[in-house]
C-alpha atoms as a PDB file:
ATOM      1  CA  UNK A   1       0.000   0.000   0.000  1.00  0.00           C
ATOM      2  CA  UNK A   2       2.134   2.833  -1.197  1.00  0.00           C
ATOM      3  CA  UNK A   3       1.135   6.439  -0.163  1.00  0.00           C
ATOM      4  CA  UNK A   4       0.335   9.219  -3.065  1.00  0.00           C
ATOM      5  CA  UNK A   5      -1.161  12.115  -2.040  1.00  0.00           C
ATOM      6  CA  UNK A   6      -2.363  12.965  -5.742  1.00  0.00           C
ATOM      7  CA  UNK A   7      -4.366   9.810  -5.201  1.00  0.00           C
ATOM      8  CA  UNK A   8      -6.180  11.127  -2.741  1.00  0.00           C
ATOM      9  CA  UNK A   9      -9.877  12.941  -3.323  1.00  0.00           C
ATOM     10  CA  UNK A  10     -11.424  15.826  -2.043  1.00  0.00           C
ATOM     11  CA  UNK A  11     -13.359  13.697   0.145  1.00  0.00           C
ATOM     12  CA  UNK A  12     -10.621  11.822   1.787  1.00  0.00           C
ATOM     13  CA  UNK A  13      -8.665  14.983   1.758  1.00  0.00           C
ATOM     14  CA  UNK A  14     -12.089  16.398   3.867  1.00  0.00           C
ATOM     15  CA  UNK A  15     -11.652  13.098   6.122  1.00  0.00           C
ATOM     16  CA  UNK A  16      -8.352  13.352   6.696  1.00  0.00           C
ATOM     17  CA  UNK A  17      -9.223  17.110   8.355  1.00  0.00           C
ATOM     18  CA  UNK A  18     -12.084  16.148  10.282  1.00  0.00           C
ATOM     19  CA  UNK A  19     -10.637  12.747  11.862  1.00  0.00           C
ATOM     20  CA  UNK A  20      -7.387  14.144  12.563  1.00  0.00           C
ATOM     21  CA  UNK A  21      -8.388  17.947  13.544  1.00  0.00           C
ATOM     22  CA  UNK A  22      -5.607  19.218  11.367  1.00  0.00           C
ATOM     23  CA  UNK A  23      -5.832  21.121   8.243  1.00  0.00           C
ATOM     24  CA  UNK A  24      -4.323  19.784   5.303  1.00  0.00           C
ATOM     25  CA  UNK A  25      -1.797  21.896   4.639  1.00  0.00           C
ATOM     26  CA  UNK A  26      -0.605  20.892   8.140  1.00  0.00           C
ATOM     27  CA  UNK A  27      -1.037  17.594   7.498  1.00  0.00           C
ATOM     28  CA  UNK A  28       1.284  17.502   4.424  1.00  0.00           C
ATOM     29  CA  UNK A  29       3.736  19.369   6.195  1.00  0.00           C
ATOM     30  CA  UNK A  30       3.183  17.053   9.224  1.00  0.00           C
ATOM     31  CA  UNK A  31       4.217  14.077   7.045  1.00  0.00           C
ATOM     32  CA  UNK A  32       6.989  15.621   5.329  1.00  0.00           C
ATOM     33  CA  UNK A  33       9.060  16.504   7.981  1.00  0.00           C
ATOM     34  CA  UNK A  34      11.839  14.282   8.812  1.00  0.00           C
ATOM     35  CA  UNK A  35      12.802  13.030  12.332  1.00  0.00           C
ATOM     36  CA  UNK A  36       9.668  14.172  14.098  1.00  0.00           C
ATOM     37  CA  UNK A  37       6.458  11.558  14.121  1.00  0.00           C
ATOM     38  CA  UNK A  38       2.906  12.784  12.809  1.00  0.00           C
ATOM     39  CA  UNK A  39       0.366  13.148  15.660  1.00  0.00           C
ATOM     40  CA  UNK A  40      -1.350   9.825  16.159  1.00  0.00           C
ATOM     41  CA  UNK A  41      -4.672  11.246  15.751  1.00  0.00           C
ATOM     42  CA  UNK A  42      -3.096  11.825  11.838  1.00  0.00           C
ATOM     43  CA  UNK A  43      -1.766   8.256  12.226  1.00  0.00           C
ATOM     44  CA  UNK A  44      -5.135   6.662  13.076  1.00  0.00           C
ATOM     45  CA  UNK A  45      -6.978   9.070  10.313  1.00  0.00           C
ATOM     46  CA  UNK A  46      -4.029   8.290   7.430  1.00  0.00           C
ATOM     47  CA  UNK A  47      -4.358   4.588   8.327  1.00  0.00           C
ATOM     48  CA  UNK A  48      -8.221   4.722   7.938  1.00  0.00           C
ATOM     49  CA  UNK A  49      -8.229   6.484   4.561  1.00  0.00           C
ATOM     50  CA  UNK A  50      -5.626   4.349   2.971  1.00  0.00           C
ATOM     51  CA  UNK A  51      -7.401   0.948   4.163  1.00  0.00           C
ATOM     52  CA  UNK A  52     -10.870   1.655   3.243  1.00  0.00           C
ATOM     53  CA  UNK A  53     -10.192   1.839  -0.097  1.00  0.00           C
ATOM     54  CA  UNK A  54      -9.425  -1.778  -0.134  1.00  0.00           C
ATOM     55  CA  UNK A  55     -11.620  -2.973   3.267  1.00  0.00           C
ATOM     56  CA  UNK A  56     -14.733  -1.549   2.598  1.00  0.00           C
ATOM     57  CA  UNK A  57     -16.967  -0.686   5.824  1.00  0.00           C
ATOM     58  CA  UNK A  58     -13.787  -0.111   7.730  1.00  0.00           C
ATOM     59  CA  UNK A  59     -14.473   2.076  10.618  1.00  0.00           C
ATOM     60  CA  UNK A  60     -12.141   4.954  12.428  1.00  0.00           C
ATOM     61  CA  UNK A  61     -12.725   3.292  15.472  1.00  0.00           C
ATOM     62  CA  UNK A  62     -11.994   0.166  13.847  1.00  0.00           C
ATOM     63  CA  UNK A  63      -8.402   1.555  12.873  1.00  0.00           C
ATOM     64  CA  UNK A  64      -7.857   2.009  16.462  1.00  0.00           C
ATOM     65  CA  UNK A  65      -6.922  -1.061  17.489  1.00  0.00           C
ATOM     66  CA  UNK A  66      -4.392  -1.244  14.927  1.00  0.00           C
ATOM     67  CA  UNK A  67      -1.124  -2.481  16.701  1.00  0.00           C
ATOM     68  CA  UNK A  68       2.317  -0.509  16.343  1.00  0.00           C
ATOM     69  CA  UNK A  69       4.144  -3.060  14.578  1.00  0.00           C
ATOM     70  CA  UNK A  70       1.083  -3.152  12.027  1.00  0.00           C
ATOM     71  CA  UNK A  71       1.499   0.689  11.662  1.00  0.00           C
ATOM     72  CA  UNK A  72       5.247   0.657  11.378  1.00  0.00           C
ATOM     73  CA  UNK A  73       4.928  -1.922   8.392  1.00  0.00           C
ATOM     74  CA  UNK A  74       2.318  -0.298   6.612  1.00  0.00           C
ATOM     75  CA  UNK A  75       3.922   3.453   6.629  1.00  0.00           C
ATOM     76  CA  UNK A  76       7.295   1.695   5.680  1.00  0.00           C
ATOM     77  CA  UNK A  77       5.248   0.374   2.454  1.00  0.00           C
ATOM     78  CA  UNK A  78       3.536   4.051   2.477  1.00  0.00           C
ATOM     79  CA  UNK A  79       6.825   5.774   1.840  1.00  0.00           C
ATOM     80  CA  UNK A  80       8.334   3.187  -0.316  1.00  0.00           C
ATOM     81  CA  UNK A  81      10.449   1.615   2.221  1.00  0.00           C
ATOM     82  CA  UNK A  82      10.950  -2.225   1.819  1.00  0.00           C
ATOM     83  CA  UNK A  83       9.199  -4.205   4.117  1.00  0.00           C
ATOM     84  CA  UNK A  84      11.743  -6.032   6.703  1.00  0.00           C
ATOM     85  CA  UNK A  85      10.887  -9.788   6.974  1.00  0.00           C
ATOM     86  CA  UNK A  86      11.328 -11.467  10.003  1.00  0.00           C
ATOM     87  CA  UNK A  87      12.299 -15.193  10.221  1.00  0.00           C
ATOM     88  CA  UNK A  88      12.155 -17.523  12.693  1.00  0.00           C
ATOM     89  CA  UNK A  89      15.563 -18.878  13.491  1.00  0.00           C
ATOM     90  CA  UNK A  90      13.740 -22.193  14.630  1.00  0.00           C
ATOM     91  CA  UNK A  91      13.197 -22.564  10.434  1.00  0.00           C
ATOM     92  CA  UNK A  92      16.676 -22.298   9.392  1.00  0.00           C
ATOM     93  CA  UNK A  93      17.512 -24.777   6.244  1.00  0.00           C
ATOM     94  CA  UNK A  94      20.421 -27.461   7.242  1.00  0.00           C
END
């Protein structure tokens, strides 16, 4: 799920606002800026708006109880990081 703002529409743009409190250009400026982490209320909105598209029904409050390690794989693949795989050690070929 890779993150492109030009994807977005004036509705989600209007979501994004209204679930996170922020105004857009905030919110652009929020995610641009290196070092710092977006408020999670733009976190839990972002997260929401990206996933409906695909899980249709999904709920804000739903997106809630999204865990950290969840989050921190999906931005990764939002910002066209590669997603780190973990393996078990216990499944190591001989």
């Amino acid at each position: 799920m890779a993150f492109d703002p030009n994807e977005l529409t004036l509705g989600d743009m209007e979501d994004l606002e209204t679930a996170s409190g922020i105004p857009f250009d905030k919110i652009t400026e929020a995610l641009s800026t290196e070092g710092t982490a977006p408020p999670i209320a733009l976190v839990i909105a972002l997260v929401w708006v990206m996933r409906r598209k695909s899980e249709i029904g999904l709920k804000l409050e739903d997106v809630r109880s999204t865990r950290i390690a969840d989050i921190s794989a999906m931005f990764g693949e939002m910002i066209g990081e590669p997603t780190v795989e973990t393996t078990d050690p216990t499944d190591a070929v001989a």
